[in-house]
N, C-alpha and C. Protein backbone atom coordinates (compact mmCIF):
# COMPACT_ATOMS: atom_id res chain seq x y z
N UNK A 1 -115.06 103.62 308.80
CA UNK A 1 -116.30 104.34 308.60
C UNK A 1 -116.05 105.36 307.50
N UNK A 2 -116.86 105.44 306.32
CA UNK A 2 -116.70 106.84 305.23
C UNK A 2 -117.85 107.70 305.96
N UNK A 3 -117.38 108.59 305.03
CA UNK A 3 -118.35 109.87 305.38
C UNK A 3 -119.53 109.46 304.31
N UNK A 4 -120.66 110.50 304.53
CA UNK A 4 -121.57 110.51 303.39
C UNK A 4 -120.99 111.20 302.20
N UNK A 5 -121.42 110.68 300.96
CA UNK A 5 -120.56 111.33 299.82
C UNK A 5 -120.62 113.16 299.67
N UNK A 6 -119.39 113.29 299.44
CA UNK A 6 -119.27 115.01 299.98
C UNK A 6 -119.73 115.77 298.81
N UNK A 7 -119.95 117.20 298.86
CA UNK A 7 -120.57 117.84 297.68
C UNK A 7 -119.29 118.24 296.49
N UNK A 8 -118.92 118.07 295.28
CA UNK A 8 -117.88 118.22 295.04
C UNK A 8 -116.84 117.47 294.51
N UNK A 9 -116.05 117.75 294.43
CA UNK A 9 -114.84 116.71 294.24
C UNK A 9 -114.19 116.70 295.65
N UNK A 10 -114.38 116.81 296.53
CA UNK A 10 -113.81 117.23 297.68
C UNK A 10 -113.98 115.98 298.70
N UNK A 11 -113.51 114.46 298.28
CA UNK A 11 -113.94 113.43 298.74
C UNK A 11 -112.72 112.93 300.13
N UNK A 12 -113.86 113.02 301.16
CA UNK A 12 -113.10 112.80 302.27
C UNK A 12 -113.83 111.62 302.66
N UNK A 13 -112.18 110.84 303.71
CA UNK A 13 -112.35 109.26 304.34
C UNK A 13 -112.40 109.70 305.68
N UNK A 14 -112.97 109.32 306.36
CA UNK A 14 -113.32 109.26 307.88
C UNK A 14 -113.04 108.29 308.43
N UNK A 15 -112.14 107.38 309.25
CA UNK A 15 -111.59 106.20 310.02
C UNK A 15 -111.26 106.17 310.91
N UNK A 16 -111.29 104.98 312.07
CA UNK A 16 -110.62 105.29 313.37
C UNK A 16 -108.88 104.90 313.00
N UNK A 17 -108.01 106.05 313.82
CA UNK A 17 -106.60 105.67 313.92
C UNK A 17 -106.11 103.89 313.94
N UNK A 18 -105.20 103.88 313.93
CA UNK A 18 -104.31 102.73 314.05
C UNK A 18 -103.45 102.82 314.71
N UNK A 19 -102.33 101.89 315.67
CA UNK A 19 -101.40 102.35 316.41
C UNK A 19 -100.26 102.77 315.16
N UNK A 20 -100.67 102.74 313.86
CA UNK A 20 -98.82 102.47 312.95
C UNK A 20 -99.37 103.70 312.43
N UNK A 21 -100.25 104.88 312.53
CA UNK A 21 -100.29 105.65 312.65
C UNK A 21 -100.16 107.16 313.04
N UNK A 22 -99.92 106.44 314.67
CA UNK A 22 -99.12 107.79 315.44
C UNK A 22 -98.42 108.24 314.96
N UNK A 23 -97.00 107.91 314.52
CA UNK A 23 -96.12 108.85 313.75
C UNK A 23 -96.74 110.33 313.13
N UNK A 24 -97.42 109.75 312.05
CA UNK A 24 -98.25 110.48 310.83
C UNK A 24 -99.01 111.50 311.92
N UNK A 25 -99.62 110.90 312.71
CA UNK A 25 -100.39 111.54 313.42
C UNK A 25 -100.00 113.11 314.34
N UNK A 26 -98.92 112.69 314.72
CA UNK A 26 -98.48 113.08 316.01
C UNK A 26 -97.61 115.08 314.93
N UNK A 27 -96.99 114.49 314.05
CA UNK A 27 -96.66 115.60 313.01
C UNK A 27 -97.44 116.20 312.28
N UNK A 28 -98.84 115.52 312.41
CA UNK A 28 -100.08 116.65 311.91
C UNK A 28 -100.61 117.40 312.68
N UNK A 29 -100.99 116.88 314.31
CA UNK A 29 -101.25 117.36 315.22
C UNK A 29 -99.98 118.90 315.57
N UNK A 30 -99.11 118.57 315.70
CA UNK A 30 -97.90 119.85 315.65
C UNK A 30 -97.97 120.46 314.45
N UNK A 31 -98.13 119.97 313.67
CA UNK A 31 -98.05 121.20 312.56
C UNK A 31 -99.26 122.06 312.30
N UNK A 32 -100.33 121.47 313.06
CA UNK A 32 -101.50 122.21 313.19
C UNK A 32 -101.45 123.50 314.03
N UNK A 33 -100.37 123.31 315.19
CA UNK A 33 -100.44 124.09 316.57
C UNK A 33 -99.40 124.42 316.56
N UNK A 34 -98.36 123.91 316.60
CA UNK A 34 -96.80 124.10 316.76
C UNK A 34 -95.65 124.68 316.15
N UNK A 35 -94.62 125.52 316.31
CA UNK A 35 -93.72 125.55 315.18
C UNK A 35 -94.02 126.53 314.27
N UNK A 36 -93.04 126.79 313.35
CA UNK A 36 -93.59 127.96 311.73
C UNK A 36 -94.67 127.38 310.91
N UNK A 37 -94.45 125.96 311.11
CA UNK A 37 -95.19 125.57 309.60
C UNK A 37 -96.98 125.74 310.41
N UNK A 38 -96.99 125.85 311.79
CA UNK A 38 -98.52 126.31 312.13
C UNK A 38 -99.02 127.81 312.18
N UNK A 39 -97.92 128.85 311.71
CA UNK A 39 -98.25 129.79 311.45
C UNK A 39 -98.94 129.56 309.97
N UNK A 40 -98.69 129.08 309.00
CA UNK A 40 -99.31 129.07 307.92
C UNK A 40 -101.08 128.70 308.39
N UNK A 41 -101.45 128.48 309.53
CA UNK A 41 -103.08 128.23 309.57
C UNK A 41 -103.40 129.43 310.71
N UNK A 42 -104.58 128.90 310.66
CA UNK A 42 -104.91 130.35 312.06
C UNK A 42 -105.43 129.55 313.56
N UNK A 43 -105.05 128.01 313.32
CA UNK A 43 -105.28 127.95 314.82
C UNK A 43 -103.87 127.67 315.17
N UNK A 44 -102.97 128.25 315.09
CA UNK A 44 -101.42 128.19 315.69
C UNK A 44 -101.80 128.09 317.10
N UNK A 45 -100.61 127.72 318.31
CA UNK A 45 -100.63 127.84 319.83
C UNK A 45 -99.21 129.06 319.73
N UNK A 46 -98.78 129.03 318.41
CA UNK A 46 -97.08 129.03 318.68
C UNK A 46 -96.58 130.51 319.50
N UNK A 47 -97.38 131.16 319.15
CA UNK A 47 -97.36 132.51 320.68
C UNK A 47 -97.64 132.32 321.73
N UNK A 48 -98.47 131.15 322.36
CA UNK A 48 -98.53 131.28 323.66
C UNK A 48 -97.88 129.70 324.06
N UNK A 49 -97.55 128.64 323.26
CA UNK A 49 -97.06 127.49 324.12
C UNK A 49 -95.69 127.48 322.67
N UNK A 50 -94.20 126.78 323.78
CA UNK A 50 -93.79 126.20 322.84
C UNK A 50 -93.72 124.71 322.99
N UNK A 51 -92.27 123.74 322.02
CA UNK A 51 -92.44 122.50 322.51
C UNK A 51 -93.14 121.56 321.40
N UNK A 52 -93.50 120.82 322.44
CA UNK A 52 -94.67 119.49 321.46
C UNK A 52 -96.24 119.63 322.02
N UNK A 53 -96.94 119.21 321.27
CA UNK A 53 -98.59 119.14 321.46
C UNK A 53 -98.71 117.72 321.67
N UNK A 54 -98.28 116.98 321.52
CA UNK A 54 -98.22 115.52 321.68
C UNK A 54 -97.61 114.51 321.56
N UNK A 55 -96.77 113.44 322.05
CA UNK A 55 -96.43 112.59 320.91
C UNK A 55 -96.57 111.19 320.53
N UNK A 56 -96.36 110.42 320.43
CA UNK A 56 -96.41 109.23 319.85
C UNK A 56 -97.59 107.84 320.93
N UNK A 57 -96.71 108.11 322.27
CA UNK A 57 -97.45 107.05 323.45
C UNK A 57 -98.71 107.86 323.73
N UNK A 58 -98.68 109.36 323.43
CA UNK A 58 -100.32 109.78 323.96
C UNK A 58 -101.39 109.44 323.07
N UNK A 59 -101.02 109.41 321.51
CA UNK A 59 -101.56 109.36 320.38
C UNK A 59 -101.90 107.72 320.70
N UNK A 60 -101.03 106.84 320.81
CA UNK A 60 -101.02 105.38 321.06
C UNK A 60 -102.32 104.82 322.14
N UNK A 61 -101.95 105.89 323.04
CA UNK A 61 -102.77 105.56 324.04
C UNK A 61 -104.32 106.29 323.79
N UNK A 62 -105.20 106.99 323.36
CA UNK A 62 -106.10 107.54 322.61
C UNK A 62 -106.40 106.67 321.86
N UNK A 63 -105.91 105.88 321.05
CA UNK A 63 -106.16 104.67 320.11
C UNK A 63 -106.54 104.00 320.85
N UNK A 64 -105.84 103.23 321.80
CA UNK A 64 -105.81 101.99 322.53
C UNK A 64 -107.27 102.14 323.61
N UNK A 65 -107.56 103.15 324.42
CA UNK A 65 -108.22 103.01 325.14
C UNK A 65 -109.88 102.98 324.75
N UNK A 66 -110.24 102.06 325.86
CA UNK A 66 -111.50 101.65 325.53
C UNK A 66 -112.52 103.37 325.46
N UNK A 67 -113.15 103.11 324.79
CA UNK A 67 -114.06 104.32 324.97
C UNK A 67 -113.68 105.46 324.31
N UNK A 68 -112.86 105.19 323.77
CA UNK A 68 -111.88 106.66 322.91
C UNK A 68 -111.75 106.11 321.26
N UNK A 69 -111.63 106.87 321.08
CA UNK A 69 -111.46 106.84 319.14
C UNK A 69 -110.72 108.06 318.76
N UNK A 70 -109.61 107.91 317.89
CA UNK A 70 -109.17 108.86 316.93
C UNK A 70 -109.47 108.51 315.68
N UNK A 71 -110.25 109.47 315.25
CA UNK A 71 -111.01 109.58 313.89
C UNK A 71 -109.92 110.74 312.77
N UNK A 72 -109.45 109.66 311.97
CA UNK A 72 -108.33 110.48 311.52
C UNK A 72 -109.44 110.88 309.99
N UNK A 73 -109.12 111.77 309.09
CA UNK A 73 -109.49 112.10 307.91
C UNK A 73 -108.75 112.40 306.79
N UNK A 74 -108.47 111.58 305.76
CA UNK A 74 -107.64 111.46 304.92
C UNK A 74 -108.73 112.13 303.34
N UNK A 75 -107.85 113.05 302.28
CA UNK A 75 -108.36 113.18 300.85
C UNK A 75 -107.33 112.87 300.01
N UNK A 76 -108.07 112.17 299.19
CA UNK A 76 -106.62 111.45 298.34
C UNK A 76 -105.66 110.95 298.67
N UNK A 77 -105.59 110.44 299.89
CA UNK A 77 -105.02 108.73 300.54
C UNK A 77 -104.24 109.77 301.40
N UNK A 78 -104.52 111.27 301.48
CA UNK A 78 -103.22 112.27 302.57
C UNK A 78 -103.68 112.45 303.90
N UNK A 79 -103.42 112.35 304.86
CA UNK A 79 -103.75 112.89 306.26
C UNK A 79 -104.08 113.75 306.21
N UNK A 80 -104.80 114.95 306.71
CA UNK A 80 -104.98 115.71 306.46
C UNK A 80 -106.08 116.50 307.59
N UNK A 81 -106.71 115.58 308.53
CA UNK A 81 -106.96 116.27 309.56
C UNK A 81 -107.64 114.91 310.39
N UNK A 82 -107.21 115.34 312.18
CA UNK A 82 -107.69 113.89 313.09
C UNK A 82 -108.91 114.90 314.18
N UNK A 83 -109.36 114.12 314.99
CA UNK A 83 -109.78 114.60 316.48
C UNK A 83 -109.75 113.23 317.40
N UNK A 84 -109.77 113.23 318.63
CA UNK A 84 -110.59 112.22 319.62
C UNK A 84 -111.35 112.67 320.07
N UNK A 85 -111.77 111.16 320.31
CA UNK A 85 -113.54 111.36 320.89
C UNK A 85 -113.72 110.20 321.51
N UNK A 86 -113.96 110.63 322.78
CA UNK A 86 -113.63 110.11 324.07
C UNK A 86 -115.20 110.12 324.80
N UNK A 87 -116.02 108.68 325.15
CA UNK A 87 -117.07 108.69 325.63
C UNK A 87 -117.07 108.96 327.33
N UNK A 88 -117.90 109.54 327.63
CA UNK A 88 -118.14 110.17 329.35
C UNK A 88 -119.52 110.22 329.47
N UNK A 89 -119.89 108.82 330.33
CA UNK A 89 -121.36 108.98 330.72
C UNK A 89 -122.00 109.17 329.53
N UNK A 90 -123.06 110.39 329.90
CA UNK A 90 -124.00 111.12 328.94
C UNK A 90 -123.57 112.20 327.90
N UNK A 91 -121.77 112.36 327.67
CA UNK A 91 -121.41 113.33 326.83
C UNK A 91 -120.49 112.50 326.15
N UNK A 92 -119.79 112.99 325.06
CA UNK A 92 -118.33 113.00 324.43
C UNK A 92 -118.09 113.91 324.57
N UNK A 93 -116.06 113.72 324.62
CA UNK A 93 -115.15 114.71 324.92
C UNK A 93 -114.75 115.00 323.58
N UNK A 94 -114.48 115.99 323.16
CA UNK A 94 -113.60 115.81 321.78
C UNK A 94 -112.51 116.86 321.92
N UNK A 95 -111.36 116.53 321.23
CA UNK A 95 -110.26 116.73 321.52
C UNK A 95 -109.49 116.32 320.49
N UNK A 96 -108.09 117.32 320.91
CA UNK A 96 -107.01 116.48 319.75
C UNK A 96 -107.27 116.62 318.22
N UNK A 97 -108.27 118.06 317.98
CA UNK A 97 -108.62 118.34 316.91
C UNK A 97 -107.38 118.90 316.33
N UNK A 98 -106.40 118.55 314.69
CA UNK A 98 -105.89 119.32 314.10
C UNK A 98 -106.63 119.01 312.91
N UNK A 99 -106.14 120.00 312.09
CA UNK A 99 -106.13 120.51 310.68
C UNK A 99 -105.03 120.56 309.86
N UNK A 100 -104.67 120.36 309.23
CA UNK A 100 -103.30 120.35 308.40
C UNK A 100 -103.03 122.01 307.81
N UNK A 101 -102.08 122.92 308.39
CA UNK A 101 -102.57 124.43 308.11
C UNK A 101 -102.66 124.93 306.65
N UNK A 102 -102.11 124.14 305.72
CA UNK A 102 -102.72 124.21 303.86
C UNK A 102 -104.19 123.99 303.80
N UNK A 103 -104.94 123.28 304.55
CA UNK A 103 -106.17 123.27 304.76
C UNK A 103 -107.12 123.67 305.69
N UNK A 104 -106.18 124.64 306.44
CA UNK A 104 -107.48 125.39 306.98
C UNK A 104 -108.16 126.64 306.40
N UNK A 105 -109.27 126.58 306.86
CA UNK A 105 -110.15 128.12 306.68
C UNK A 105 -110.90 127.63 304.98
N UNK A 106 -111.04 126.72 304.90
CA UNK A 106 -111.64 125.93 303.71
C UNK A 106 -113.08 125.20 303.90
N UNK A 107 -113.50 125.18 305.15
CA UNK A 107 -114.78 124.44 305.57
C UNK A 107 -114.46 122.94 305.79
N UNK A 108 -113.06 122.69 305.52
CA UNK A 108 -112.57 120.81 306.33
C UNK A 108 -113.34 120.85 307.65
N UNK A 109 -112.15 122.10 308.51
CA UNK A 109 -112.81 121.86 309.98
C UNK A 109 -114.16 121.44 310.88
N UNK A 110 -115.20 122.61 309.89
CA UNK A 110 -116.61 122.41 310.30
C UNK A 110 -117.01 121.03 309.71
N UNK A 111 -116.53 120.33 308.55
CA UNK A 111 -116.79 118.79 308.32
C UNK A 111 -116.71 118.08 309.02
N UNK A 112 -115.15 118.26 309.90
CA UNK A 112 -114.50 117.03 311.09
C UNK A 112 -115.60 117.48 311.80
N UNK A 113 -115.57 118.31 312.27
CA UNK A 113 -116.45 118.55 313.69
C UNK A 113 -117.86 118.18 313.83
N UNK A 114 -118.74 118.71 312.53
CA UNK A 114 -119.72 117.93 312.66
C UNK A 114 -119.94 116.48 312.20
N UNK A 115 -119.25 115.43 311.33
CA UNK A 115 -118.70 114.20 311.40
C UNK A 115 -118.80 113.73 312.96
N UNK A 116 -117.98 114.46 313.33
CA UNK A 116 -117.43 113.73 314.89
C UNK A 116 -118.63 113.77 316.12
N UNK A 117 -120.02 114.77 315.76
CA UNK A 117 -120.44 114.85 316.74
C UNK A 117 -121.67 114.04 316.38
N UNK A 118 -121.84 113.87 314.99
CA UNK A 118 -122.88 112.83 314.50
C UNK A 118 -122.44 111.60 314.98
N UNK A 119 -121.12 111.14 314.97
CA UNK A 119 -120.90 109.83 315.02
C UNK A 119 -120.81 109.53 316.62
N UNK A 120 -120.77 110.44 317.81
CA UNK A 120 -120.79 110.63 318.90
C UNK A 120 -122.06 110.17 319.64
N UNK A 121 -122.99 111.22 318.41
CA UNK A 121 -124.12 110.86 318.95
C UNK A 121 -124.73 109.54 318.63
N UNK A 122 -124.75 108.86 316.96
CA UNK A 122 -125.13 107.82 316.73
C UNK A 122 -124.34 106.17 317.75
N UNK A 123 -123.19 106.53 317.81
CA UNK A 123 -122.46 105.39 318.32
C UNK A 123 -123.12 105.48 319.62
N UNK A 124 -122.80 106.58 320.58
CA UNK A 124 -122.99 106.45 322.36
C UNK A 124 -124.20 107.01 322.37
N UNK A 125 -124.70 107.72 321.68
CA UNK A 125 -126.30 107.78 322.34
C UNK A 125 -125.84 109.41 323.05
N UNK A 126 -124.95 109.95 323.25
CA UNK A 126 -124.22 111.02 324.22
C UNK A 126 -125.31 112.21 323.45
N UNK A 127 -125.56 112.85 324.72
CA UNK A 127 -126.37 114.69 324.25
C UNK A 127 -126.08 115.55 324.22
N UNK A 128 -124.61 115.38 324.80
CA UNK A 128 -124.08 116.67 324.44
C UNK A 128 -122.52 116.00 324.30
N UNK A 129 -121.51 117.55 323.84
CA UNK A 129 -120.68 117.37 323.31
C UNK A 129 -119.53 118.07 323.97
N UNK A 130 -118.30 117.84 324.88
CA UNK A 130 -117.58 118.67 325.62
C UNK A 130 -116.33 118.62 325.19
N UNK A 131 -115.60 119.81 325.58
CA UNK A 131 -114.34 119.84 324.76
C UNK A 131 -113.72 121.28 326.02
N UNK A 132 -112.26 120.86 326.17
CA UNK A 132 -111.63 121.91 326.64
C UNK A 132 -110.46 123.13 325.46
N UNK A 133 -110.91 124.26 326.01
CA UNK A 133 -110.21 125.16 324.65
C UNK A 133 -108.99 126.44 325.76
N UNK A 134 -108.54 126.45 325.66
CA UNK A 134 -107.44 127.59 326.32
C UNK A 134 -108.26 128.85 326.39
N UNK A 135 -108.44 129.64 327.61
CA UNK A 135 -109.39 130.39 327.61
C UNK A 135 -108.81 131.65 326.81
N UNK A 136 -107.96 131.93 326.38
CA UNK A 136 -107.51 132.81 325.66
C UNK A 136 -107.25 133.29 323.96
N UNK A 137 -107.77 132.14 323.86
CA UNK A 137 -108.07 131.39 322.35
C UNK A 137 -109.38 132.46 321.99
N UNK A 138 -109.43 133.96 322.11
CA UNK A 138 -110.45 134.29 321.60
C UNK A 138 -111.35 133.95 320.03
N UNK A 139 -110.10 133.89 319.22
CA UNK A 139 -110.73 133.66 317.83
C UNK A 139 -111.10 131.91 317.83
N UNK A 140 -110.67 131.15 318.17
CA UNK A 140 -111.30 129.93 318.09
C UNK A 140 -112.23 129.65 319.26
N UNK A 141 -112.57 129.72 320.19
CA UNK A 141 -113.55 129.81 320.56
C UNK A 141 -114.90 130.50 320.42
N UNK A 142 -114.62 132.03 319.67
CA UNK A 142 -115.61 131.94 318.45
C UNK A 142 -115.98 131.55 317.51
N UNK A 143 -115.41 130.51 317.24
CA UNK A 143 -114.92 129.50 315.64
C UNK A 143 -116.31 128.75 316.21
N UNK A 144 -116.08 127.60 317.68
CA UNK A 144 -117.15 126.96 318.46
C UNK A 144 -118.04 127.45 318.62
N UNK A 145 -118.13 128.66 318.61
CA UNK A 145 -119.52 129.13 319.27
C UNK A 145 -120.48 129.75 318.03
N UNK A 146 -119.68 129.61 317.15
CA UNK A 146 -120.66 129.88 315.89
C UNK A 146 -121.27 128.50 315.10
N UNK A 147 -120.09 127.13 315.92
CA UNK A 147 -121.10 126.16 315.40
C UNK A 147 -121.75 125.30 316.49
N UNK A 148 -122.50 126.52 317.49
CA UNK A 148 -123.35 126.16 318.64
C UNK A 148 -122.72 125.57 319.93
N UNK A 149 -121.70 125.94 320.32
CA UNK A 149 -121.03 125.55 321.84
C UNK A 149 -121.27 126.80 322.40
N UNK A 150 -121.24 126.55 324.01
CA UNK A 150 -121.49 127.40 324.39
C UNK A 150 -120.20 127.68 325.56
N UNK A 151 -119.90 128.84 326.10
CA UNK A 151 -118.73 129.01 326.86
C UNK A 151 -119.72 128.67 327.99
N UNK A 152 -119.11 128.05 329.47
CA UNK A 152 -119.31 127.71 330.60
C UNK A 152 -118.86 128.56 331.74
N UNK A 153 -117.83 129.12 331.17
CA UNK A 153 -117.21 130.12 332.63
C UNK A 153 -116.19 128.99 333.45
N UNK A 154 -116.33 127.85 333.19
CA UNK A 154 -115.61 126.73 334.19
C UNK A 154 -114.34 126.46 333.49
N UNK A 155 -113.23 126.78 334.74
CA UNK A 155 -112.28 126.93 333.80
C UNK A 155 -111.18 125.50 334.56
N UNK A 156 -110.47 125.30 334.13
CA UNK A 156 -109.62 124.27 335.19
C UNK A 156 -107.77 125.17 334.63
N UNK A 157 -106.92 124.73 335.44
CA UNK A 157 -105.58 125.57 335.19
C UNK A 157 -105.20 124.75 334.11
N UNK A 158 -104.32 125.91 333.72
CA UNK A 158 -103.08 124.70 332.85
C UNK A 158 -102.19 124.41 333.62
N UNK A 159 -101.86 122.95 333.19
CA UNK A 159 -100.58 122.42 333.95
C UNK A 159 -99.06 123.00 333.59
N UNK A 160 -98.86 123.85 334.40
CA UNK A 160 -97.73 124.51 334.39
C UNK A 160 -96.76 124.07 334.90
N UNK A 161 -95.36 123.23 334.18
CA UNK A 161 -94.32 122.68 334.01
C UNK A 161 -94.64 121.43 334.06
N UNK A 162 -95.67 120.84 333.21
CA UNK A 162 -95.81 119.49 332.46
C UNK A 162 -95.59 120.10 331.26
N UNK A 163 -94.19 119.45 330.97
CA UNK A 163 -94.04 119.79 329.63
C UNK A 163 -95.09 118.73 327.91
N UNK A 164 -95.61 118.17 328.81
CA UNK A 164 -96.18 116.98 327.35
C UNK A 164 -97.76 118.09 327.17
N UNK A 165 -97.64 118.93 327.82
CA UNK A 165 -98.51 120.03 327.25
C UNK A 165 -98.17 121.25 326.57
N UNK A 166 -96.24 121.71 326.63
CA UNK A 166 -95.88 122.01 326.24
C UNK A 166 -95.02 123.19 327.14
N UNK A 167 -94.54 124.05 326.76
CA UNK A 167 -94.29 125.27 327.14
C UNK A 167 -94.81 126.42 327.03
N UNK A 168 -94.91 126.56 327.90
CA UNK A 168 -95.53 128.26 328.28
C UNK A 168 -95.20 129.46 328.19
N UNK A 169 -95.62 130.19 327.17
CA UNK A 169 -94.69 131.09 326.83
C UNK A 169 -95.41 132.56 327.66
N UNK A 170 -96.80 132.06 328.28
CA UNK A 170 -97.65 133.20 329.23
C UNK A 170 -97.68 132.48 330.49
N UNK A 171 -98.40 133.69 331.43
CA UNK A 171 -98.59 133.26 332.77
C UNK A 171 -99.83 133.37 333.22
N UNK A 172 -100.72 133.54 332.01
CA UNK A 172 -102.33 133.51 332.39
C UNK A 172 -102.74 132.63 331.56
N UNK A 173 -102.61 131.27 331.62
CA UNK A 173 -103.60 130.41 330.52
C UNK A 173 -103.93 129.28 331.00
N UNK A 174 -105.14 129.18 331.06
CA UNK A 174 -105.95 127.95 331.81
C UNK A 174 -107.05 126.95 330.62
N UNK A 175 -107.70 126.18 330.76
CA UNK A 175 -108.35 125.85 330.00
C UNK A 175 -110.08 126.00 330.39
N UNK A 176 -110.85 126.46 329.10
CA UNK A 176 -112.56 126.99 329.84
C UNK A 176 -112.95 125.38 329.01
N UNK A 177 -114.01 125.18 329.96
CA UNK A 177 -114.69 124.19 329.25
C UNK A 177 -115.91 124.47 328.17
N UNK A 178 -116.02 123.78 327.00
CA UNK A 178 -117.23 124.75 326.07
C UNK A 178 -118.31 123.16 325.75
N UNK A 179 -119.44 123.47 325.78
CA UNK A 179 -120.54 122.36 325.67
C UNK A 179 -121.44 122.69 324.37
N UNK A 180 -121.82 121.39 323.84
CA UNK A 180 -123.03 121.53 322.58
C UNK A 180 -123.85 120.70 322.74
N UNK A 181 -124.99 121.04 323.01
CA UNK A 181 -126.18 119.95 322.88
C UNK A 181 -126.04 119.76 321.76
N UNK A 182 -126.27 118.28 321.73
CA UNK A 182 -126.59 117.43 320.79
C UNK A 182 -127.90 117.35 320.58
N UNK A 183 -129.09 117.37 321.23
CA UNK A 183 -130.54 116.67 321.19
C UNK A 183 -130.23 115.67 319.95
């Protein structure tokens, strides 16, 4: 799938993943969140989780499963930012959003995101749009809520000592759920 032609020279590819992908994948996703090289962006985790954000069989499996899509986004043949998007009933989940941190705070993000919720809505018909965010994530969850999500108050825990979510470097962090109508 391409995008509609972008304003600019700023020409981005929109596609679903591949399994010979994960690799690529799985080191964009961490370098988005993880590690020094995600201090260079501003949605780092790296103060409150350490570890991995994902790796290879979760990425695999997100591909593979029915009803799910990783919509990776490549400029000039580079990776450069993914999400999933995962159908539920009457919503999509989206998830598994990185950014490559040389490219954040550039207006990529708000591209993927609204990309992902057009194609959410055109493919499944879905009206709204759900996504879980770490309730402590003050600055990115205002990031969402300035492009119309709304906080719920509903929070579910984090899984504390599953490490394929990572390490915990706090003892208060759960995940809030945040919603966007689609109409």
């Amino acid at each position: 799938m391409e995008a509609a032609p972008p304003q600019g020279t700023d020409e981005l590819t929109f596609r679903d993943a591949v399994e010979a992908d994960a690799p690529a994948l799985v080191e964009l996703i961490h370098s988005a969140y993880r590690g020094e090289a995600s201090r260079g962006g501003w949605t780092t985790e790296a103060d409150l989780l350490g570890g991995g954000r994902t790796d290879a069989a979760d990425v695999r499996k997100v591909i593979s499963t029915p009803g799910s899509r990783l919509l990776t986004v490549e400029r000039h043949g580079e990776l450069i930012a993914c999400c999933q998007l995962e159908h539920r009933a009457e919503a999509a989940y989206f998830g598994m959003f990185a950014v490559r941190p040389g490219s954040q705070g550039g207006g990529l993000g708000r591209r993927v995101l609204a990309e992902a919720e057009r194609s959410a809505r055109e493919s499944w018909g879905v009206r709204e749009m759900h996504m879980t965010v770490i309730s402590v994530r003050d600055e990115l969850i205002a990031w969402y809520e300035r492009r119309g999500y709304r906080r719920t108050g509903e929070l579910s825990p984090f899984p504390y000592g599953d490490q394929r979510f990572g390490i915990p470097l706090r003892d208060d962090l759960a995940f809030e759920l945040l919603v966007k109508d689609l109409g």
